[in-house]
Every structure is written in C-alpha cells, then in structure tokens.
N, C-alpha and C. Protein backbone atom coordinates (compact mmCIF):
# COMPACT_ATOMS: atom_id res chain seq x y z
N UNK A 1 3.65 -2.38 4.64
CA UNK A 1 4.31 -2.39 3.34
C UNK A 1 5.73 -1.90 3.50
N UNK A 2 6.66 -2.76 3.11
CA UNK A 2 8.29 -2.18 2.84
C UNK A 2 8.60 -2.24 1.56
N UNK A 3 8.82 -1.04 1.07
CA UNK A 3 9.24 -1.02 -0.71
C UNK A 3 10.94 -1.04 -0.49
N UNK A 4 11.27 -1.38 -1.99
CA UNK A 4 12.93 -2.04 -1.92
C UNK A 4 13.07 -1.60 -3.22
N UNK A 5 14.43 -0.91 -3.54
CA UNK A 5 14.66 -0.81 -4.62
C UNK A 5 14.35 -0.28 -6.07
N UNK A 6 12.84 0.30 -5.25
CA UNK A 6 12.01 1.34 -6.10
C UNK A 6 10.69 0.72 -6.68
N UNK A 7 11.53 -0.31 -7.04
CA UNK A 7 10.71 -1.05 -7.72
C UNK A 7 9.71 -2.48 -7.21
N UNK A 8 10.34 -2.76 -5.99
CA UNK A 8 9.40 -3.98 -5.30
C UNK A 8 9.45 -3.55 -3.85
N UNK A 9 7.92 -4.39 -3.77
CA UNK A 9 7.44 -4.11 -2.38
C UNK A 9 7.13 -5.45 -1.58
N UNK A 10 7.32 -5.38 -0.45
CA UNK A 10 6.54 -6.35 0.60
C UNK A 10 5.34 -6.18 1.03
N UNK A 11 4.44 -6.76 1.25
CA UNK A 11 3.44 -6.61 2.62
C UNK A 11 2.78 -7.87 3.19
N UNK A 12 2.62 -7.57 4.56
CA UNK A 12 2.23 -8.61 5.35
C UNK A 12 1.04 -8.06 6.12
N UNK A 13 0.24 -8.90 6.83
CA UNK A 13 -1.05 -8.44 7.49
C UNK A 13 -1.38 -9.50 8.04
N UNK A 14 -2.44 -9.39 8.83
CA UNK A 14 -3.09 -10.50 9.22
C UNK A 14 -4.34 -9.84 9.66
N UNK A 15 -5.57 -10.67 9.17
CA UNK A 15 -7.25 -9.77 9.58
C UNK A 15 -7.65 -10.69 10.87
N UNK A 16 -8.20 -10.59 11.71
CA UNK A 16 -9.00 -11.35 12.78
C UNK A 16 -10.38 -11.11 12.85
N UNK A 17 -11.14 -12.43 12.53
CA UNK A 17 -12.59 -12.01 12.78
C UNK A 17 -13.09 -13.01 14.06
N UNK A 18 -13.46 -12.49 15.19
CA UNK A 18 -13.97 -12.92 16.45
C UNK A 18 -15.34 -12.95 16.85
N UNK A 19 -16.13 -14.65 16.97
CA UNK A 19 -17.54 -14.26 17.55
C UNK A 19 -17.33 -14.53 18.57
N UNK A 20 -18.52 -13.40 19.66
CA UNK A 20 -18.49 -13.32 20.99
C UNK A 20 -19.12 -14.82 21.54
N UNK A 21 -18.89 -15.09 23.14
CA UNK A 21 -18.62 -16.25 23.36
C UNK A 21 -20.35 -17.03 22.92
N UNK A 22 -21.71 -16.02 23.07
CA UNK A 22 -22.69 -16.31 22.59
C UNK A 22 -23.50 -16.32 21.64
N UNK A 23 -22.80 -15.96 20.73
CA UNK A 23 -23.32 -16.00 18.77
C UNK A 23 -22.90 -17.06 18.47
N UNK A 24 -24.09 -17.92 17.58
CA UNK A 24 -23.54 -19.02 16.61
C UNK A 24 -23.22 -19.08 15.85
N UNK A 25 -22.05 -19.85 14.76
CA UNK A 25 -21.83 -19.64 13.52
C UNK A 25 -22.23 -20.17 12.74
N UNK A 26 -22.08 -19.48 11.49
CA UNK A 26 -23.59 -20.44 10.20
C UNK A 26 -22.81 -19.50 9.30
N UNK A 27 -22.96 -19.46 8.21
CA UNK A 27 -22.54 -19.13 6.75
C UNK A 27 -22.21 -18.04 6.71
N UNK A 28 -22.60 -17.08 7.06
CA UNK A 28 -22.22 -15.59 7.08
C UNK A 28 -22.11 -14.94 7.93
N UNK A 29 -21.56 -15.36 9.50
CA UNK A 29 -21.22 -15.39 10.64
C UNK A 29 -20.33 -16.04 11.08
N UNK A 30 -18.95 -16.47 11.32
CA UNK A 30 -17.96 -17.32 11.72
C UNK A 30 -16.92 -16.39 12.18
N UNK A 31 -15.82 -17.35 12.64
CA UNK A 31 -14.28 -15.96 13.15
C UNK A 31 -13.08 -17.24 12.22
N UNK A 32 -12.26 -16.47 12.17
CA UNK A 32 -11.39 -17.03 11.98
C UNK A 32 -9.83 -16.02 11.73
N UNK A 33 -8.78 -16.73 11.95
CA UNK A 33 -7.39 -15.63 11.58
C UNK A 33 -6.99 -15.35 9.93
N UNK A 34 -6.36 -14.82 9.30
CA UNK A 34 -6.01 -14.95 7.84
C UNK A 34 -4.45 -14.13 8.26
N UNK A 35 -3.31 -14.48 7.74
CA UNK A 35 -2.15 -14.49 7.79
C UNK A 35 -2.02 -13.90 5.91
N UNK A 36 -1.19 -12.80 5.78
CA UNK A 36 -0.76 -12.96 4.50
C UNK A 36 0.65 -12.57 4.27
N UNK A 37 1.01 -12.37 3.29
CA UNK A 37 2.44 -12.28 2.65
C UNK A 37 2.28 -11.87 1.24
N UNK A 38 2.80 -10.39 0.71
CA UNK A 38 2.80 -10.54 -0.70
C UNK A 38 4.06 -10.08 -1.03
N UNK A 39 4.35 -10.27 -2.06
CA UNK A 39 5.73 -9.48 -3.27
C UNK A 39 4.65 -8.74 -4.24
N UNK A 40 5.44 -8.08 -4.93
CA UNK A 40 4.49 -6.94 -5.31
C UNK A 40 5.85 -6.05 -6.55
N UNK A 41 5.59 -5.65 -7.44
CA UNK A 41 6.49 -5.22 -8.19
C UNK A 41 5.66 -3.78 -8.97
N UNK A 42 6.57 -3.10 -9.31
CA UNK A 42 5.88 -1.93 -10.02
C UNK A 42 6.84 -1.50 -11.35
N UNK A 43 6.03 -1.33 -12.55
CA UNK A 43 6.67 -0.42 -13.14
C UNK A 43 8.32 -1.31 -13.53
N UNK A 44 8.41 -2.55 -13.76
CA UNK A 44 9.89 -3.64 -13.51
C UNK A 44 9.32 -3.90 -14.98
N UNK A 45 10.33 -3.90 -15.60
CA UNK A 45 10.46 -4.56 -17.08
C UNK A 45 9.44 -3.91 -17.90
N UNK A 46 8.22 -3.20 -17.49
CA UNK A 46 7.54 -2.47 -18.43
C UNK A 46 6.97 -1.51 -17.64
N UNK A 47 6.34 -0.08 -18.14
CA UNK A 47 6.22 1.17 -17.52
C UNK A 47 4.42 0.56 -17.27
N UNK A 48 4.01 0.70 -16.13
CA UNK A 48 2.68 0.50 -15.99
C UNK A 48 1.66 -0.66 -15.92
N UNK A 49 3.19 -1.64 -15.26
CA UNK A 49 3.09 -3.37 -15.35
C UNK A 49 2.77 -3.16 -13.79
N UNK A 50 1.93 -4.02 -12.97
CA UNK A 50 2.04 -4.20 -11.95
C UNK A 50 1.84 -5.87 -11.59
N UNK A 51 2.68 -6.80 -11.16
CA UNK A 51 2.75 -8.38 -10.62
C UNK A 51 2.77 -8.09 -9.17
N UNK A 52 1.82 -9.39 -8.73
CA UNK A 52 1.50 -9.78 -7.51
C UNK A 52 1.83 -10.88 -6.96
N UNK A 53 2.07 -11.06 -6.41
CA UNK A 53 2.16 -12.40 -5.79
C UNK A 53 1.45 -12.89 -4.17
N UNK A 54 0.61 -13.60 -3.82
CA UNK A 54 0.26 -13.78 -2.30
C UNK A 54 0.22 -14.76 -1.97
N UNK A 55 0.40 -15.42 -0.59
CA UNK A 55 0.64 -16.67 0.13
C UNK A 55 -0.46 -15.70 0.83
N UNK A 56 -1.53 -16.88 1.27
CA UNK A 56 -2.58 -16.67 2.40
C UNK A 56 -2.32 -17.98 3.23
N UNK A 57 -2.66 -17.66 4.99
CA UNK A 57 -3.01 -18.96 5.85
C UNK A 57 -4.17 -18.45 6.24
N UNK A 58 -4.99 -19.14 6.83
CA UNK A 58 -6.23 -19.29 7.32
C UNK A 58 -6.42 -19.99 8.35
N UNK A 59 -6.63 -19.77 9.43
CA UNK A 59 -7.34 -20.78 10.74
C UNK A 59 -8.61 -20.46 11.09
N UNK A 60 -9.72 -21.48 10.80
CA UNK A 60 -10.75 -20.98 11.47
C UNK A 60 -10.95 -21.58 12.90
N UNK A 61 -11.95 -20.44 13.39
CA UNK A 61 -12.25 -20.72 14.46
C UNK A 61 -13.35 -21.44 15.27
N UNK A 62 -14.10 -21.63 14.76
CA UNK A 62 -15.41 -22.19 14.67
C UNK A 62 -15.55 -23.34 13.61
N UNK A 63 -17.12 -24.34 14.18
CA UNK A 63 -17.02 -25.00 12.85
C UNK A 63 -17.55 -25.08 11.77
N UNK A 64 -17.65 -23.64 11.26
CA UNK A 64 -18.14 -23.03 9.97
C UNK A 64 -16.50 -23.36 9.12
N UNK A 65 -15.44 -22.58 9.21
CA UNK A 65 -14.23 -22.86 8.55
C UNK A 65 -13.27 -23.71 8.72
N UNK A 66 -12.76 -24.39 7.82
CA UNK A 66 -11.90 -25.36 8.28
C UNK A 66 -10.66 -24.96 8.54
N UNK A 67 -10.30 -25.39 9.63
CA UNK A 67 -8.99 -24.63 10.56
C UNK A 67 -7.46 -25.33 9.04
N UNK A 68 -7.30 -24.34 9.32
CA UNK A 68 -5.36 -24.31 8.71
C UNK A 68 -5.55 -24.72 7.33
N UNK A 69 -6.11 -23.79 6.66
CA UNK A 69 -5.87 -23.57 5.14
C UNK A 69 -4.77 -22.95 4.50
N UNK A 70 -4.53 -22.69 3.11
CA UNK A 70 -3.29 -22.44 2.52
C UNK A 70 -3.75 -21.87 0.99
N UNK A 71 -3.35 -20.98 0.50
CA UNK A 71 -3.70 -20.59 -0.99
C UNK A 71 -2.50 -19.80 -1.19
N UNK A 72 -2.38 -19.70 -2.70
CA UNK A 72 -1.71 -19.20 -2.84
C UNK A 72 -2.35 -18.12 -4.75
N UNK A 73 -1.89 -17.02 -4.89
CA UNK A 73 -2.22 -16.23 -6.22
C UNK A 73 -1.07 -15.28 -6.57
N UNK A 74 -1.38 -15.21 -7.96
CA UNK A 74 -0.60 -14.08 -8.82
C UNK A 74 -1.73 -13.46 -9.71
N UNK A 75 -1.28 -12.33 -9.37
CA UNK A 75 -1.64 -11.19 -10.35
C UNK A 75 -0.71 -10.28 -11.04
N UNK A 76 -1.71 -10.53 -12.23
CA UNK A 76 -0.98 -8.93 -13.35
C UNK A 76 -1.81 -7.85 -13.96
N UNK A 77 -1.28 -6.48 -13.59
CA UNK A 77 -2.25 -5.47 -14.29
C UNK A 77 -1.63 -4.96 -15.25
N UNK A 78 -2.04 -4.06 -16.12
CA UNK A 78 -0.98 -3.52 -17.32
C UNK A 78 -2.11 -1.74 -17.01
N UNK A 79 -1.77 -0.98 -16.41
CA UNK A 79 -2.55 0.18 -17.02
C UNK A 79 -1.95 0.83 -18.26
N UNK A 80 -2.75 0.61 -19.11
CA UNK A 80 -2.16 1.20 -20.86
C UNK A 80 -2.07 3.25 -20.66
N UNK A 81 -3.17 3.63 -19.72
CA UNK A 81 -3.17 4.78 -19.92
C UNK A 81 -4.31 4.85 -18.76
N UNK A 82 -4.34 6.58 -18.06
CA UNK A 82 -5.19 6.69 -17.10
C UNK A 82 -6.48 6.00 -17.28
N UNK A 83 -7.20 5.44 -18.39
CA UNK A 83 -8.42 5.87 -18.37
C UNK A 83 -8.60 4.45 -19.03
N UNK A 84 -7.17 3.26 -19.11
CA UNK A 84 -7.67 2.14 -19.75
C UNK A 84 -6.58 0.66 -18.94
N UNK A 85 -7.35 -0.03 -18.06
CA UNK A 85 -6.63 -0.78 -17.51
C UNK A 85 -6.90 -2.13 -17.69
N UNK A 86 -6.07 -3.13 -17.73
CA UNK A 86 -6.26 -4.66 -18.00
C UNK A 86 -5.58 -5.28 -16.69
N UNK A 87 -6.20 -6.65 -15.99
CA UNK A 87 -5.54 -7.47 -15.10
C UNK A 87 -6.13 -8.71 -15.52
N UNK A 88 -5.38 -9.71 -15.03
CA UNK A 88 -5.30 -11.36 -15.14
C UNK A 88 -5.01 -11.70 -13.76
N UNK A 89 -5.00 -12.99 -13.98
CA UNK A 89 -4.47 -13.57 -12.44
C UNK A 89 -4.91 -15.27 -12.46
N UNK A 90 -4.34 -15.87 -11.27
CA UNK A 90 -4.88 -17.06 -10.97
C UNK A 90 -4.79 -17.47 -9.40
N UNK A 91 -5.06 -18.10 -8.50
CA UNK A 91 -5.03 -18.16 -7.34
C UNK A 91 -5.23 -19.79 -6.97
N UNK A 92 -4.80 -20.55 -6.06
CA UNK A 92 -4.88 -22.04 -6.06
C UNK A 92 -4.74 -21.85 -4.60
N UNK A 93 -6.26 -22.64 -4.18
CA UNK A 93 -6.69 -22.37 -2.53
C UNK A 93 -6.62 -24.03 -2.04
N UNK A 94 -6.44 -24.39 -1.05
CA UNK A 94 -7.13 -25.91 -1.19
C UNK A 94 -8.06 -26.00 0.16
N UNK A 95 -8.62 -24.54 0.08
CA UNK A 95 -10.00 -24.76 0.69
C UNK A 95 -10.37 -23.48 0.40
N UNK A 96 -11.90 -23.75 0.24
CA UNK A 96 -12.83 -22.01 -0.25
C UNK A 96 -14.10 -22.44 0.51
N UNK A 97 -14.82 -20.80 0.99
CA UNK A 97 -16.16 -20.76 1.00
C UNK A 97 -16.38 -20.19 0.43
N UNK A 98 -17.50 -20.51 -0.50
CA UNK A 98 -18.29 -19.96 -1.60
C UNK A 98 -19.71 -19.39 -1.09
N UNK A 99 -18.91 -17.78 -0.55
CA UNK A 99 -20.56 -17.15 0.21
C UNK A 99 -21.36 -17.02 -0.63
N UNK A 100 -21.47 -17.05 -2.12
CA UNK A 100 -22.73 -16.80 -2.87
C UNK A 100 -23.29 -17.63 -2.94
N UNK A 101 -22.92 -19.12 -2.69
CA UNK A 101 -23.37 -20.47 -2.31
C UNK A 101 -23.85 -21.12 -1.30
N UNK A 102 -23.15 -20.47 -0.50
CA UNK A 102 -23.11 -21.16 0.84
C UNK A 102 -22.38 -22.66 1.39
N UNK A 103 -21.16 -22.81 0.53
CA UNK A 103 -20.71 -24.46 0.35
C UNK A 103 -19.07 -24.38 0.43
N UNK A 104 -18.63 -25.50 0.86
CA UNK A 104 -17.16 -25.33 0.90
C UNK A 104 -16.65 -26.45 -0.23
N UNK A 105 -15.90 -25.96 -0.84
CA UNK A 105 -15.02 -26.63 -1.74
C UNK A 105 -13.27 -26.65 -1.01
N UNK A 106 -12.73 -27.84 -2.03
CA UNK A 106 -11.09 -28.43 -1.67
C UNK A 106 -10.67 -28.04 -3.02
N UNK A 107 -9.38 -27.81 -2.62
CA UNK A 107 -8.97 -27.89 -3.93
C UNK A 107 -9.06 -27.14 -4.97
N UNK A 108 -9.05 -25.50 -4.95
CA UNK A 108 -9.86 -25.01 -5.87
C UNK A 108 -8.67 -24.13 -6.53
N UNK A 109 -9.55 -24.10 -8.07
CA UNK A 109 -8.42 -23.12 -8.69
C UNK A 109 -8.90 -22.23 -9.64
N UNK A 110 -8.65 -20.83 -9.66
CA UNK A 110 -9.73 -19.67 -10.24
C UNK A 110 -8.59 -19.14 -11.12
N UNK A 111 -8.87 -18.84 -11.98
CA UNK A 111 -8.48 -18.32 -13.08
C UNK A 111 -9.25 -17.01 -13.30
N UNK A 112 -8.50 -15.46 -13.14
CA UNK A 112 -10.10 -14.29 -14.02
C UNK A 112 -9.11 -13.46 -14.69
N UNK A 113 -9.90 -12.30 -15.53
CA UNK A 113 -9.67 -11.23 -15.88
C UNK A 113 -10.68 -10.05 -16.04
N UNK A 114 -10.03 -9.15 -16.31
CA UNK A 114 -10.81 -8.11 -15.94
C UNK A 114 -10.44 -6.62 -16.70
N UNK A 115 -11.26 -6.05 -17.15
CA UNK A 115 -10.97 -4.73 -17.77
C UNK A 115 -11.76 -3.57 -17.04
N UNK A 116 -10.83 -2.50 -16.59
CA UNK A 116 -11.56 -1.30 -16.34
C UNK A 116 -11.45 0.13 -17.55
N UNK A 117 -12.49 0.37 -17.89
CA UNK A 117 -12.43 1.64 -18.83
C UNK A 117 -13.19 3.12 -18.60
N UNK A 118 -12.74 4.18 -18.04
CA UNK A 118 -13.53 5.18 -18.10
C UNK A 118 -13.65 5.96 -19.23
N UNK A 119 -14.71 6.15 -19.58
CA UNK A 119 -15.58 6.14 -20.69
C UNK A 119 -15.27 7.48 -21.12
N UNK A 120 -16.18 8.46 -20.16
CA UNK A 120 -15.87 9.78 -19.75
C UNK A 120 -15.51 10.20 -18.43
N UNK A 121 -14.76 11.63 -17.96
CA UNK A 121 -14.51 12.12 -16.54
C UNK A 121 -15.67 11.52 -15.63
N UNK A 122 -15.46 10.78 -15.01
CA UNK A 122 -16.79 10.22 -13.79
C UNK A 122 -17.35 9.25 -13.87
N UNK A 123 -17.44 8.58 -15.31
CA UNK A 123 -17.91 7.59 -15.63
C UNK A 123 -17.15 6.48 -15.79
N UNK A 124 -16.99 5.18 -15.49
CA UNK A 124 -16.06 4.10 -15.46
C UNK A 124 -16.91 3.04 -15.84
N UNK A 125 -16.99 1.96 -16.77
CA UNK A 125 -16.96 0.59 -17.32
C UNK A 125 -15.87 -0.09 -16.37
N UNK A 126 -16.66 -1.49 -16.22
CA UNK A 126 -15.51 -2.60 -15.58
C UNK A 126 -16.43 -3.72 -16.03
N UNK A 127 -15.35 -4.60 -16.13
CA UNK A 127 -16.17 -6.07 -16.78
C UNK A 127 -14.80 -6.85 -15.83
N UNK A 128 -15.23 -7.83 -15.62
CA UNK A 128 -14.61 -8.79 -15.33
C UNK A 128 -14.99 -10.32 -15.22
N UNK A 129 -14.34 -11.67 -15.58
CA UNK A 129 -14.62 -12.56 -15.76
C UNK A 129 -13.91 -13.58 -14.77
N UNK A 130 -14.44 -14.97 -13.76
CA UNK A 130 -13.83 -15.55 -12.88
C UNK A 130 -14.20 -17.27 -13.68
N UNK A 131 -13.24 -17.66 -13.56
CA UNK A 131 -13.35 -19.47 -13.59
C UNK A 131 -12.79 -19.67 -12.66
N UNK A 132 -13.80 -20.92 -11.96
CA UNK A 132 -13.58 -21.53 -10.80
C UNK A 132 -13.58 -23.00 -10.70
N UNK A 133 -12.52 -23.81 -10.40
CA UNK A 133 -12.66 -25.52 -10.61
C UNK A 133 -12.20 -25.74 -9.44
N UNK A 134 -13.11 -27.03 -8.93
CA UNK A 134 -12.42 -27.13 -7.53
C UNK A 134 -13.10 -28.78 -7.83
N UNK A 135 -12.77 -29.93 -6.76
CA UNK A 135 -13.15 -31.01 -7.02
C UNK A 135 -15.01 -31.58 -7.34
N UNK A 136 -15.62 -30.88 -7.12
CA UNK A 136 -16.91 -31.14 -7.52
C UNK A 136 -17.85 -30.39 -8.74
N UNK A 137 -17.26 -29.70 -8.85
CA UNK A 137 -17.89 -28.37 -9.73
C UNK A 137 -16.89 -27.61 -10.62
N UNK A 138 -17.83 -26.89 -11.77
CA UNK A 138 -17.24 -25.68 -12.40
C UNK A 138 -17.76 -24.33 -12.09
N UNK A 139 -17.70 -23.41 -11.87
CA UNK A 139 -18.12 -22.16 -12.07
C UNK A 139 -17.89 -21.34 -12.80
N UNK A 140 -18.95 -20.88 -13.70
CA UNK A 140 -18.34 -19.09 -14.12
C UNK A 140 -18.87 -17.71 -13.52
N UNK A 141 -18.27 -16.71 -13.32
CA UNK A 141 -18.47 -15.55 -12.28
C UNK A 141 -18.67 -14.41 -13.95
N UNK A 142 -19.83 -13.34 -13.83
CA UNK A 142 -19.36 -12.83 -14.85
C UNK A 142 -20.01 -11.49 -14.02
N UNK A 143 -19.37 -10.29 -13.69
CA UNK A 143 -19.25 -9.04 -13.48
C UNK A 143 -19.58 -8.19 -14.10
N UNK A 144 -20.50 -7.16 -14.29
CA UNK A 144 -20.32 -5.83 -14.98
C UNK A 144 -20.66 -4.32 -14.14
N UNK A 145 -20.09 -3.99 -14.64
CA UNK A 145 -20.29 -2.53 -13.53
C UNK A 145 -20.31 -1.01 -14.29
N UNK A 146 -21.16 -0.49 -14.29
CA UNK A 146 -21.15 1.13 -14.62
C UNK A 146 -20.72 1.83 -13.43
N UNK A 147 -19.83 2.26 -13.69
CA UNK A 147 -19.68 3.29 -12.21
C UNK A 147 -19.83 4.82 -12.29
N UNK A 148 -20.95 6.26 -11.75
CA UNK A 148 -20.63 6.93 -12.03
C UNK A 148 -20.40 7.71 -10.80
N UNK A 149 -19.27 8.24 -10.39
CA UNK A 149 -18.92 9.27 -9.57
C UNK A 149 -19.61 11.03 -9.27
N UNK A 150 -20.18 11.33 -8.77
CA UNK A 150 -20.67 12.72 -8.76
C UNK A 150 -20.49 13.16 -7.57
C-alpha cells in the first residue's frame, strides 16, 4: 500500500496458489496466479466515504481455471457512525468460478450491498445482498450474520 495525499491510496499484490507436481485438480483444488491493482480513497468529498476501485488478472494453472482472465470492481462504503455502516459495489469479471456451484461462468456481472449494524458492545448484525448475471443464469446471494464477540 502507498497512500498519497492523505487522502488516496494504492495497492498492488499478487496471491499464488501451487499444486504439487502429484495432486489433481477438481473444483476445490487448482493453482493459479491473481495479479491486482487498486485506487482506494478515504474520507475525499465526504467524512467517512470510502471508494474502491480494482483491476484483477488471473492465470490459471491447471485445467480447472481458465488461464488469463480479467475483472474489474468498484466499491463504496459510507460509515454513518461507529456502530452503523453501509457499502454497494459492482464488479464485471469475464470469467468466474462459482465454488458454491461448482461451474464456470463468462461474462459475469454482480451487483451487492450490504449493511453492518452493531446492535450492542459485542454484538454486530450484517445483512448483505449479491446479484449475479453472467451469460447463462441469474443468481441471488442473500447473507445474514449475527456476530457476537466475547
């Protein structure tokens, strides 16, 4: 991460996942590289705004993933106050695996949002909602979470 100006940041990464030369790959086992790039802003034009931005590459390695993918997403959070936060976003991949599926889609484009609320000290609410369109299908993703800390 390189922050600039107080207010915006960079970051770059890249994850590597490697199977050894005698494991096979199948759905929830594969290697592949992921390359990223984000912009990132804080606190710019409103107190407690946070925008995202990411470029992902992808090469897989095996023939579970399809080598040299590309996506790209934005996100926005607004925290109103410690204890009450809102985000949006959208992301446009033109390739996904869908591990809860087990299936690859082209072309895909997700739309979510999401609210986190702690209720009381320790206790946290989160809801969040995903739409997913890609050339064969629709999806909806629907999230809920109690979280309590002790």
């Amino acid at each position: 991460t390189k922050g600039f100006a107080e207010k915006f940041y960079v970051d770059a990464g890249f994850i590597g996942r490697f199977l050894a030369n005698d494991q096979t790959a199948s759905a929830f086992n594969h290697g592949y590289q992921r390359y990223f790039l984000s912009f990132s802003t804080f606190d710019w034009m409103l107190k407690g705004l946070t925008l995202s931005t990411t470029a992902d590459y992808y090469h897989g390695t095996d023939n579970i993933l399809k080598n040299n993918t590309a996506g790209l997403s934005f996100d926005a959070a607004h925290e109103f106050s410690k204890k009450f936060k809102l985000n949006a976003g959208t992301a446009f991949y033109f390739y996904r695996y869908n591990f809860n599926l087990g299936n690859e889609s082209d072309n895909v484009r997700t739309l979510y949002a999401g609210v986190n609320w702690t209720v009381i000290k320790n206790f946290t609410t989160k809801a969040n909602y995903e739409f997913e369109h890609n050339d064969y299908n629709d999806f909806h993703t629907v999230k809920l979470s109690l979280i309590w800390k002790f």
